[in-house]
Protein backbone atom coordinates (compact mmCIF):
# COMPACT_ATOMS: atom_id res chain seq x y z
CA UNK A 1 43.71 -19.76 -12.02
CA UNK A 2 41.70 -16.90 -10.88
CA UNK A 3 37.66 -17.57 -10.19
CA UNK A 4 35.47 -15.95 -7.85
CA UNK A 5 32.39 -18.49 -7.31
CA UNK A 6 29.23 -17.08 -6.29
CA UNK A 7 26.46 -20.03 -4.92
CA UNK A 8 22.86 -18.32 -4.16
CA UNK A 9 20.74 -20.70 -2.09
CA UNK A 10 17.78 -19.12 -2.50
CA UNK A 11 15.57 -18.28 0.70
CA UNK A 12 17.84 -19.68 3.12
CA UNK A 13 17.90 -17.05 6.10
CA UNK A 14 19.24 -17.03 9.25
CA UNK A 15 16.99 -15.45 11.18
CA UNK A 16 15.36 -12.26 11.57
CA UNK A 17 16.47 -8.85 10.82
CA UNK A 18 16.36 -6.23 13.53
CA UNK A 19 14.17 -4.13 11.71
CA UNK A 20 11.78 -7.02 10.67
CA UNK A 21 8.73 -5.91 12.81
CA UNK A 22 8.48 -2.92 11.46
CA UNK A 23 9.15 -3.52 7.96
CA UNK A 24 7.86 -6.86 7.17
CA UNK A 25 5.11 -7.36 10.89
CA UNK A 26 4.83 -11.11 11.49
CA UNK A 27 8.74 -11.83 9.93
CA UNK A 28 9.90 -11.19 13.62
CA UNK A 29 10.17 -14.57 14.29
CA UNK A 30 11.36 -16.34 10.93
CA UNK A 31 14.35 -18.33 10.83
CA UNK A 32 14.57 -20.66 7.37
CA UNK A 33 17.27 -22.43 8.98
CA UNK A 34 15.63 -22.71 12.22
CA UNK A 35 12.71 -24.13 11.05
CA UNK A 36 14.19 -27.01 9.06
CA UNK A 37 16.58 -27.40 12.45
CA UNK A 38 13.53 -27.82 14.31
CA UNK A 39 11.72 -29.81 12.17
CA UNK A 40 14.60 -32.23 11.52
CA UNK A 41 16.83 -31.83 14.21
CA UNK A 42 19.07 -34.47 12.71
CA UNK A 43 19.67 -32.93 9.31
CA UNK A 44 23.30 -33.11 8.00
CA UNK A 45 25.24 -31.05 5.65
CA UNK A 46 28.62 -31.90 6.49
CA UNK A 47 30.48 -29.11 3.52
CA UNK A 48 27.82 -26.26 4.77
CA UNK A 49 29.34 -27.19 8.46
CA UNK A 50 32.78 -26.90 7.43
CA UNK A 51 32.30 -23.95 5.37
CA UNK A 52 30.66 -22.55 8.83
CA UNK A 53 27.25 -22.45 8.11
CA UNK A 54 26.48 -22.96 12.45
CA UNK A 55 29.14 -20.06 12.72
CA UNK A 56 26.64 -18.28 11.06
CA UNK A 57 23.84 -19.32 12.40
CA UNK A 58 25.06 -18.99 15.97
CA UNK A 59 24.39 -21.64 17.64
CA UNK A 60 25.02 -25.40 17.03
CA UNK A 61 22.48 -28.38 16.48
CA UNK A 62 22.41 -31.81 17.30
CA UNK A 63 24.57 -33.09 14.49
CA UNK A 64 26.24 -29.47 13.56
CA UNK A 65 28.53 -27.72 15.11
CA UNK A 66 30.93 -24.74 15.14
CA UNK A 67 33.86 -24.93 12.66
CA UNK A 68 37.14 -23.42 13.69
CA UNK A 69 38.37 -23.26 10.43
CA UNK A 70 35.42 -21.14 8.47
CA UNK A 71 35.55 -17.82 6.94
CA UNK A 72 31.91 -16.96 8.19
CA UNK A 73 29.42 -13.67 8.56
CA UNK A 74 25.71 -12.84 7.96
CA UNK A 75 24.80 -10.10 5.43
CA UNK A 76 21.39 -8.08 6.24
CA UNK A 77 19.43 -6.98 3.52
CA UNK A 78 19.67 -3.20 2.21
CA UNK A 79 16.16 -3.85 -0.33
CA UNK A 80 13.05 -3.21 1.02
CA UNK A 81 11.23 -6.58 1.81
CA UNK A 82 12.94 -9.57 1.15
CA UNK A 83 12.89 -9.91 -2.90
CA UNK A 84 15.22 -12.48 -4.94
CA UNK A 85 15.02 -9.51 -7.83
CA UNK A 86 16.78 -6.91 -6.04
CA UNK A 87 18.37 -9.42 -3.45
CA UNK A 88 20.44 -10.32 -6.72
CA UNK A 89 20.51 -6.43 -7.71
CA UNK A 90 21.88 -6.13 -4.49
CA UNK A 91 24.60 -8.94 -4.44
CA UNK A 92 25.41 -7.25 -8.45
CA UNK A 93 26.49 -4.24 -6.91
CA UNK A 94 23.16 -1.92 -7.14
CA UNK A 95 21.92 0.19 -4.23
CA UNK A 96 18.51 -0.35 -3.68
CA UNK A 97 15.91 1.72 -4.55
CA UNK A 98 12.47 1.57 -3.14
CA UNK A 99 9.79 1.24 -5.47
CA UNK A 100 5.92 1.97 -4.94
CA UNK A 101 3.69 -1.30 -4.18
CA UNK A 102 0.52 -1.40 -5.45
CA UNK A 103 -1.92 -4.00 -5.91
CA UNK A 104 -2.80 -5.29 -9.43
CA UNK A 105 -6.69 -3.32 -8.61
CA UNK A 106 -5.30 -0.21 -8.45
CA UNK A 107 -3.08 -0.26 -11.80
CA UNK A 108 -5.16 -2.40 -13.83
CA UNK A 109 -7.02 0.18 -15.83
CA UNK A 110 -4.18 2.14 -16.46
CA UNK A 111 -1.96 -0.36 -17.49
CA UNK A 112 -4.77 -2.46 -19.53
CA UNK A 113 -5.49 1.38 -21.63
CA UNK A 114 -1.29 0.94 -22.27
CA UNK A 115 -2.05 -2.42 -23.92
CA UNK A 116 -4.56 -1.27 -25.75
CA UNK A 117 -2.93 1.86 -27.29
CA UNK A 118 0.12 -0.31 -27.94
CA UNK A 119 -1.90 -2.71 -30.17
CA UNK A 120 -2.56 -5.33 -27.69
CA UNK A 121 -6.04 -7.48 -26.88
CA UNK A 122 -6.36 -7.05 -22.72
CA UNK A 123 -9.52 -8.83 -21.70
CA UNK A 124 -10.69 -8.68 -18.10
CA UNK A 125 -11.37 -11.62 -16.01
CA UNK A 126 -12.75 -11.17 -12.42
CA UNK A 127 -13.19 -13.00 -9.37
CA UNK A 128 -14.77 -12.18 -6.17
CA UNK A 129 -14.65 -8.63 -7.15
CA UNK A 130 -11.05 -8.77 -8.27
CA UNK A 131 -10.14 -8.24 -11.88
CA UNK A 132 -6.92 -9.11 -13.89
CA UNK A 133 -5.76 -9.32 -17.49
CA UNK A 134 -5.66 -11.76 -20.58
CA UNK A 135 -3.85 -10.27 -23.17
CA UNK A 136 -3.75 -11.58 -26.55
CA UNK A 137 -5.93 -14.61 -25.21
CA UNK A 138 -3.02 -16.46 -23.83
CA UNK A 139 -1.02 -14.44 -21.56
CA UNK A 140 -2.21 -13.27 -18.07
CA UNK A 141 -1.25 -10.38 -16.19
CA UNK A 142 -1.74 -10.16 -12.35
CA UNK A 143 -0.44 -10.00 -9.10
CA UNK A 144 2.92 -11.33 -8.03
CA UNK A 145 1.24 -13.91 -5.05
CA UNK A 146 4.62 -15.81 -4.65
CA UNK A 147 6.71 -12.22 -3.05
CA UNK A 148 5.82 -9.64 -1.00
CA UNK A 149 2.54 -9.02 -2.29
CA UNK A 150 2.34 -5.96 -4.19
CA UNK A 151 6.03 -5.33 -5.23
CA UNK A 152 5.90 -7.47 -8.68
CA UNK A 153 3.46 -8.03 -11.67
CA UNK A 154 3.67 -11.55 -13.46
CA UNK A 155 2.91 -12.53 -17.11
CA UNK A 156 2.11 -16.25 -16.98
CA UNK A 157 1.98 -17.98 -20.68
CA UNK A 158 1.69 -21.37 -22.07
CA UNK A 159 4.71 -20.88 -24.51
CA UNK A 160 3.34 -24.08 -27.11
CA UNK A 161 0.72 -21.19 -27.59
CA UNK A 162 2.80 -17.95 -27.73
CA UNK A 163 6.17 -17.57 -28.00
CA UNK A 164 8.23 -15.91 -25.25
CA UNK A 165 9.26 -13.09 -27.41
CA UNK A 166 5.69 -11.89 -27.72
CA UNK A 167 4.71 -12.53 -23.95
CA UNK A 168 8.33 -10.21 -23.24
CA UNK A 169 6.57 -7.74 -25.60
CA UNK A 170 3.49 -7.58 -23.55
CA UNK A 171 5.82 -7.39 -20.17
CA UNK A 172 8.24 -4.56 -21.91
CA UNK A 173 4.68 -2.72 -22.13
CA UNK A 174 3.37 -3.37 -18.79
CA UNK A 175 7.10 -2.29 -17.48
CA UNK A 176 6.33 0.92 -19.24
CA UNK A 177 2.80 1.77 -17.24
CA UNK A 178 3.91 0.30 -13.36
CA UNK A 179 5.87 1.20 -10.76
CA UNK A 180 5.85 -2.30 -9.26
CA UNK A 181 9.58 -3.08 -8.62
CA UNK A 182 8.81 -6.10 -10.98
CA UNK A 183 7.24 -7.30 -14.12
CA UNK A 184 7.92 -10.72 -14.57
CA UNK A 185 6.86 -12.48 -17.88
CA UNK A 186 7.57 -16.20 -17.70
CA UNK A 187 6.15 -19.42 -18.85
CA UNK A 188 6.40 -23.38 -20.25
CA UNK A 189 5.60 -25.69 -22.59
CA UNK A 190 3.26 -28.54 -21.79
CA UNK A 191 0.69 -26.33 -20.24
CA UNK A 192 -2.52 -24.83 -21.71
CA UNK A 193 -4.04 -21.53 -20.68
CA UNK A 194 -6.69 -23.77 -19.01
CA UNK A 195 -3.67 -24.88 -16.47
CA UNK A 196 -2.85 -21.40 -15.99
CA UNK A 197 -6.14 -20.37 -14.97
CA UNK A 198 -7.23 -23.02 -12.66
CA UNK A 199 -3.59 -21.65 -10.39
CA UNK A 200 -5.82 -18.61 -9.94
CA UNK A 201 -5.49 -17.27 -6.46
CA UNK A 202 -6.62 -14.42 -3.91
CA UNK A 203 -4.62 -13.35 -1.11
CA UNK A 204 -5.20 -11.43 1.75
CA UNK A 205 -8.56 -10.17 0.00
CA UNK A 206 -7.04 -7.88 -2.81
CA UNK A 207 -4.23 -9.79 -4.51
CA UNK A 208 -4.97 -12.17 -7.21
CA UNK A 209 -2.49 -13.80 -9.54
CA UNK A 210 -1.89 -17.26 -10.75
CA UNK A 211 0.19 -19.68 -8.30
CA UNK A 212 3.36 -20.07 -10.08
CA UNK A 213 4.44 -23.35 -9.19
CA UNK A 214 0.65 -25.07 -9.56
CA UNK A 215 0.25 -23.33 -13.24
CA UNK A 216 3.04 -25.91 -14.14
CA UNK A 217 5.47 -23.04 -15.80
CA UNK A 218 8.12 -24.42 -14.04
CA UNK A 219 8.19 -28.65 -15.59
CA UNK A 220 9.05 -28.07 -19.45
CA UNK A 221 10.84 -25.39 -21.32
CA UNK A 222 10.73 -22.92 -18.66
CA UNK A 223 12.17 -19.44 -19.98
CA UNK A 224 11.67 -15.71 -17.80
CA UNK A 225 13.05 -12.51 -17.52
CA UNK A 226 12.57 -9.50 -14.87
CA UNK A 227 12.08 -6.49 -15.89
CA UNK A 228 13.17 -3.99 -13.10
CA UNK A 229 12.70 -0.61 -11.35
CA UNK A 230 15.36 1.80 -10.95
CA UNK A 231 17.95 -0.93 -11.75
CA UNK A 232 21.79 0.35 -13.65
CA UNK A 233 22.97 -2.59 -15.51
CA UNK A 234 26.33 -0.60 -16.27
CA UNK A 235 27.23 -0.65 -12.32
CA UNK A 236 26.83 -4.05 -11.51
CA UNK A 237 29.23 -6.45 -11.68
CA UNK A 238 28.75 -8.53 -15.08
CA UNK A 239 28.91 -5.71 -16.98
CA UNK A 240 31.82 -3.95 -15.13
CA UNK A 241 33.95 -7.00 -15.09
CA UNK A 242 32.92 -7.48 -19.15
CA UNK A 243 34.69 -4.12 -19.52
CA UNK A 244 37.62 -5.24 -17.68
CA UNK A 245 38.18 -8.49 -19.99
CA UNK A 246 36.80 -10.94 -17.20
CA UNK A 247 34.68 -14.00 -18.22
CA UNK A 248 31.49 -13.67 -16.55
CA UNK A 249 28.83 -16.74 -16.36
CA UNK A 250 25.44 -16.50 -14.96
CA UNK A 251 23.67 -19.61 -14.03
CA UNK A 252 19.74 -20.58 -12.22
CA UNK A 253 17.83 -17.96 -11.81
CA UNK A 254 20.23 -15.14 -12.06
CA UNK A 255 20.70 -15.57 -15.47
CA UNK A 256 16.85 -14.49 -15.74
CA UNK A 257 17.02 -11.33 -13.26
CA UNK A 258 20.69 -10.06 -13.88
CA UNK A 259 21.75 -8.51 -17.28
CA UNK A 260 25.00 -10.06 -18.59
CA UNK A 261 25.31 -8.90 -22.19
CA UNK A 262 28.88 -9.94 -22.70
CA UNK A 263 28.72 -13.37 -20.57
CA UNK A 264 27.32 -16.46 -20.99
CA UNK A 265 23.63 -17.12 -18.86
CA UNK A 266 22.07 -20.27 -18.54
CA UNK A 267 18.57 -20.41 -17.09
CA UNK A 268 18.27 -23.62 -15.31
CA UNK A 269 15.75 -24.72 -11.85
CA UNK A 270 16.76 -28.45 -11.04
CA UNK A 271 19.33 -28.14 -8.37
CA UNK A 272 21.42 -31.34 -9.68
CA UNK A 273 21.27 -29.87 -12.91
CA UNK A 274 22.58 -25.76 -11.96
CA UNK A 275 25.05 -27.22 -9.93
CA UNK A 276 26.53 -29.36 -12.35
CA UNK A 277 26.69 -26.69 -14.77
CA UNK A 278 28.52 -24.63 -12.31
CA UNK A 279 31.32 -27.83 -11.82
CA UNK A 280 31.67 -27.85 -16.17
CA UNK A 281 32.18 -24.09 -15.92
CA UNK A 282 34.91 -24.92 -12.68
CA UNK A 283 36.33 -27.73 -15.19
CA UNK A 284 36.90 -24.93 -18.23
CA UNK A 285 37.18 -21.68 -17.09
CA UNK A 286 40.66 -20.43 -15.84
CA UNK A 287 39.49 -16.87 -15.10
CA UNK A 288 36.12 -16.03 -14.41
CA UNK A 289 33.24 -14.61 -11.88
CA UNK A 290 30.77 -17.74 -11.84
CA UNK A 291 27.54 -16.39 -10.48
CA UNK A 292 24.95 -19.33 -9.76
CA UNK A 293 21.35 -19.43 -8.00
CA UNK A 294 19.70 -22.64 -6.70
CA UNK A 295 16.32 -21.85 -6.71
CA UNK A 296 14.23 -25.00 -6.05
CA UNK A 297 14.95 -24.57 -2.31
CA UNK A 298 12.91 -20.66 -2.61
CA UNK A 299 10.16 -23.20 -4.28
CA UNK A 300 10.33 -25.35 -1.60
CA UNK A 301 9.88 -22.56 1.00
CA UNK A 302 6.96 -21.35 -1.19
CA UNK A 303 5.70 -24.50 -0.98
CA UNK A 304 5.80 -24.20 2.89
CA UNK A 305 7.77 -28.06 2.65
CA UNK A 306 10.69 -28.33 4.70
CA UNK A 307 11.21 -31.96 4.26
CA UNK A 308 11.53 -30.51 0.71
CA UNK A 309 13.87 -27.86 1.26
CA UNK A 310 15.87 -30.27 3.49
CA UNK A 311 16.47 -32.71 0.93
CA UNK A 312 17.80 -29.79 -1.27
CA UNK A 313 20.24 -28.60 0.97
CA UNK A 314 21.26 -32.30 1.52
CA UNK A 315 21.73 -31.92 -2.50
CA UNK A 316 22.88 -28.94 -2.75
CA UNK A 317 26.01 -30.09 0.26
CA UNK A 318 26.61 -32.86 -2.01
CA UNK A 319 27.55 -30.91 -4.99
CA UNK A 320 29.18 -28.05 -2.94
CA UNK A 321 31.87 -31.00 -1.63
CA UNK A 322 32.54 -31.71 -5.62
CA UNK A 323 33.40 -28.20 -6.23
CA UNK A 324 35.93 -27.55 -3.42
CA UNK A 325 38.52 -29.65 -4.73
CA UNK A 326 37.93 -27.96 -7.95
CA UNK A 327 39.48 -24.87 -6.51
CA UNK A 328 43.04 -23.43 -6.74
CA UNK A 329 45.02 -21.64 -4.37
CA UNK A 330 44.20 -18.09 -5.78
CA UNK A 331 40.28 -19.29 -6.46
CA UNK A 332 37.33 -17.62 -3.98
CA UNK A 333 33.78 -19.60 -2.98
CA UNK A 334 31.48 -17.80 -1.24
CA UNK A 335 28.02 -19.49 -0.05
CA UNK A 336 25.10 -16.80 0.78
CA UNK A 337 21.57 -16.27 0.20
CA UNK A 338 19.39 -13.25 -0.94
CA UNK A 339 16.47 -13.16 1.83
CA UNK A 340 14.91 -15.88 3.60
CA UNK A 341 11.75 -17.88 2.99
CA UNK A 342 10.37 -19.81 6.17
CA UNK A 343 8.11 -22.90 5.80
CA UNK A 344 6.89 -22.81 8.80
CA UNK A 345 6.34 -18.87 9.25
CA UNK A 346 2.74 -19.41 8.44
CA UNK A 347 2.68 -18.18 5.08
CA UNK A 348 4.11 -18.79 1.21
CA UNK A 349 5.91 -15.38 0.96
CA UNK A 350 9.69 -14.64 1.40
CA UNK A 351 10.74 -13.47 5.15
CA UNK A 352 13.09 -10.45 5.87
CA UNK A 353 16.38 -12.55 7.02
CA UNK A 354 19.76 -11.83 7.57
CA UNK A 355 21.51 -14.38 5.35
CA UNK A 356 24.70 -16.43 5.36
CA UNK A 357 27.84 -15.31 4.17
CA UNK A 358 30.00 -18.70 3.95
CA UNK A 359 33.69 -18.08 2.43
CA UNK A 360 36.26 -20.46 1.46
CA UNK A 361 40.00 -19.75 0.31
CA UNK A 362 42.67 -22.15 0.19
CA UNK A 363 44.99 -21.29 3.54
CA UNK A 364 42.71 -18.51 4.94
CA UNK A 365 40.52 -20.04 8.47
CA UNK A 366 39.10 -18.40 11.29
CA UNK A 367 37.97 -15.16 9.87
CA UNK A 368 34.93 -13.36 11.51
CA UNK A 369 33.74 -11.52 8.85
CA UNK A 370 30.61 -10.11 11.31
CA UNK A 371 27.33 -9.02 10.36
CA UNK A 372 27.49 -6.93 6.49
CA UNK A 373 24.97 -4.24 6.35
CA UNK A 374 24.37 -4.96 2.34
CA UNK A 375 24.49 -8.41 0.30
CA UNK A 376 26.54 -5.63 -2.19
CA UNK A 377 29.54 -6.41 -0.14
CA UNK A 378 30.35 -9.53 -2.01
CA UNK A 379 29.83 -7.59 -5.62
CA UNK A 380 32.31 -4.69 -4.31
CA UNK A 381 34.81 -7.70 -3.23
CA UNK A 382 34.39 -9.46 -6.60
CA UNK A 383 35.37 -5.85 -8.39
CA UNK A 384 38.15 -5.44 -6.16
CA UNK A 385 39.46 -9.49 -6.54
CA UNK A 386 39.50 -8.52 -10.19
CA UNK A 387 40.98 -5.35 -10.01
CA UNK A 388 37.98 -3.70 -12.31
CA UNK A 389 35.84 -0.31 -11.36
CA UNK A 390 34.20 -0.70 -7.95
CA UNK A 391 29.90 -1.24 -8.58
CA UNK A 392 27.81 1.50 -7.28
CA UNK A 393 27.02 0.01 -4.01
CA UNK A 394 29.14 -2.38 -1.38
CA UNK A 395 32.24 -2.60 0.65
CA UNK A 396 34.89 -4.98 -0.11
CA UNK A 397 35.71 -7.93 2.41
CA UNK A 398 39.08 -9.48 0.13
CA UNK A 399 41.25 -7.43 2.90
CA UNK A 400 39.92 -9.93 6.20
CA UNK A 401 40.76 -12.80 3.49
């Protein structure tokens, strides 16, 4: 058996970058882990400690301590910001290109005369002096206020009302006009447009949107996809492996944000649920790159709740200890993250972190695999496990293993 197992716990950093002050001021000070550490200083996840997740951290807490036997490093981030679109880019192989932020206000008119000219209705609602769109009555189109502001457009629909290949239509066309690094059409079923509206938010004085979480999108037949800037589908890792006859699977979030035209993607958010997906595909599969993203605990940083996020890692451990003996003696797990999001930072946005980089291998302990200047490491080392064409970005670790 040959499978290289990818788990994505989404927002959990390990502290700030170097460069935090200057590119994300007031992320200087975020630690996801610490936080929840400090919080609840007798949290408990017993696989994470084995796999060496205070080895990474760097220092130990009441209940968890060093382990002697982890394969265990920190990866910075080579994106600008701290984004779980191009943190995932990033992982896939992609070197990061910066796109141009701009608040919704500045692009609006520009990208509402694209609407029109493409045959779309793109009504404009305002509050407190800041406008956004409805298009086609049911979809909305505003700022991202759950990222780095100004980096990513969403389009928010109730999907009883419209059907997700129209809202993608709409976000195809605002893709065309922005320069955002994301436009993000997503939605559910069991909501109303009149739930989507009352999630309306301002930030900071010049960022409105609609709260993703509160609009409900999330409860009931949740579908999205990311549309991205300046991102190569053909040098990332799905779609080189594809070429090279490897089974890839995509499953969480990453299904949404990562093309995978050959594989099999599953977009799933309850932990309990993406997990257990990923232990059918360890059940099945004999050779294949199993790619999965638990994204509840980014929600629960969002949320700025980390009894929350707690609990998920707690969940999250659990399942992680069912997978291990799942693996053969050839198979590769790596634990990581894609950026950090701090719920007690004093805000609801993703923080600039360095991230875990937890690996396990049957008969390989003790390696220091340091601090990884790009999360595209682990895509180069998934090429080079699988012998296929090295992505565009990354250096491989599979020589320290």
């Amino acid at each position: 058996m040959r499978r290289f197992v990818v788990i994505v716990l989404d927002g959990f950093g390990m502290g700030a970058m170097k460069d935090a002050r200057e590119v994300r001021p007031g992320d200087e000070a975020a630690s996801t882990l610490g936080s929840i550490l400090k919080d609840f200083p007798d949290s408990y996840f017993p696989n994470l400690e084995r796999l060496g997740l205070m080895n990474a951290f760097g220092s130990e807490s009441r209940r968890m301590k060093f382990s002697a036997s982890a394969n265990a490093g920190r990866a910075e981030l080579m994106h600008w910001g701290a984004d779980t679109f191009m943190g995932h880019q990033e992982i896939m192989g992609t070197l990061p290109k910066k796109p141009v932020a701009q608040p919704f206000q500045e692009k609006i008119e520009e990208i509402r005369r694209h609407l029109l000219q493409t045959g779309h209705e793109a009504e404009v609602r305002e509050t407190k002096g800041l406008r956004y769109l409805l298009v086609d009555r049911f979809v909305t189109v505003a700022d991202n206020i759950d990222a780095d502001y100004g980096m990513a457009y969403n389009c928010t629909a109730p999907l009883d009302f419209i059907s997700f290949e129209e809202e993608m239509e709409i976000g195809r066309r605002v893709r065309e006009a922005a320069t955002v690094n994301r436009v993000i059409p997503f939605g559910g079923t069991g909501t109303t447009l009149a739930d989507i509206l009352a999630a309306e938010e301002i930030r900071e004085g010049k960022y409105i949107g609609i709260h993703a979480v509160k609009s409900g999108s999330y409860r009931q037949g949740y579908q999205c996809r990311h549309l991205g800037y300046g991102v190569d589908p053909n040098v990332q890792v799905p779609t080189l492996l594809s070429r090279a006859g490897i089974a890839v699977t995509l499953l969480g979030k990453v299904a949404d944000i990562v093309a995978n035209d050959k594989g099999k993607s599953i977009s799933c958010v309850p932990t309990e649920e993406v997990l257990d997906l990923t232990i059918e595909e360890l059940a099945h599969r004999k050779e294949a790159f199993i790619c999965t993203n638990v994204q509840e605990t980014d929600l629960a940083g969002h949320s700025q709740d980390a009894d929350w996020y707690r609990r998920l890692l707690e969940l999250a451990d659990k399942k992680i200890g069912q997978m291990l003996p799942l693996l053969g003696e050839e198979d590769i797990l790596v634990v990581m993250a894609d950026h950090g999001n701090d719920p007690d930072i004093g805000h609801n946005k993703h923080t600039r972190e360095n991230v875990p980089l937890l690996v396990w291998k049957r008969g390989k302990a003790g390696v220091n695999l340091g601090l990884r200047t790009s999360l595209s490491d682990v895509g180069a080392t998934v090429c080079d496990y699988f012998g296929a064409e090295r992505p565009q970005n990354g250096r491989s670790f599979l020589g320290c293993l």
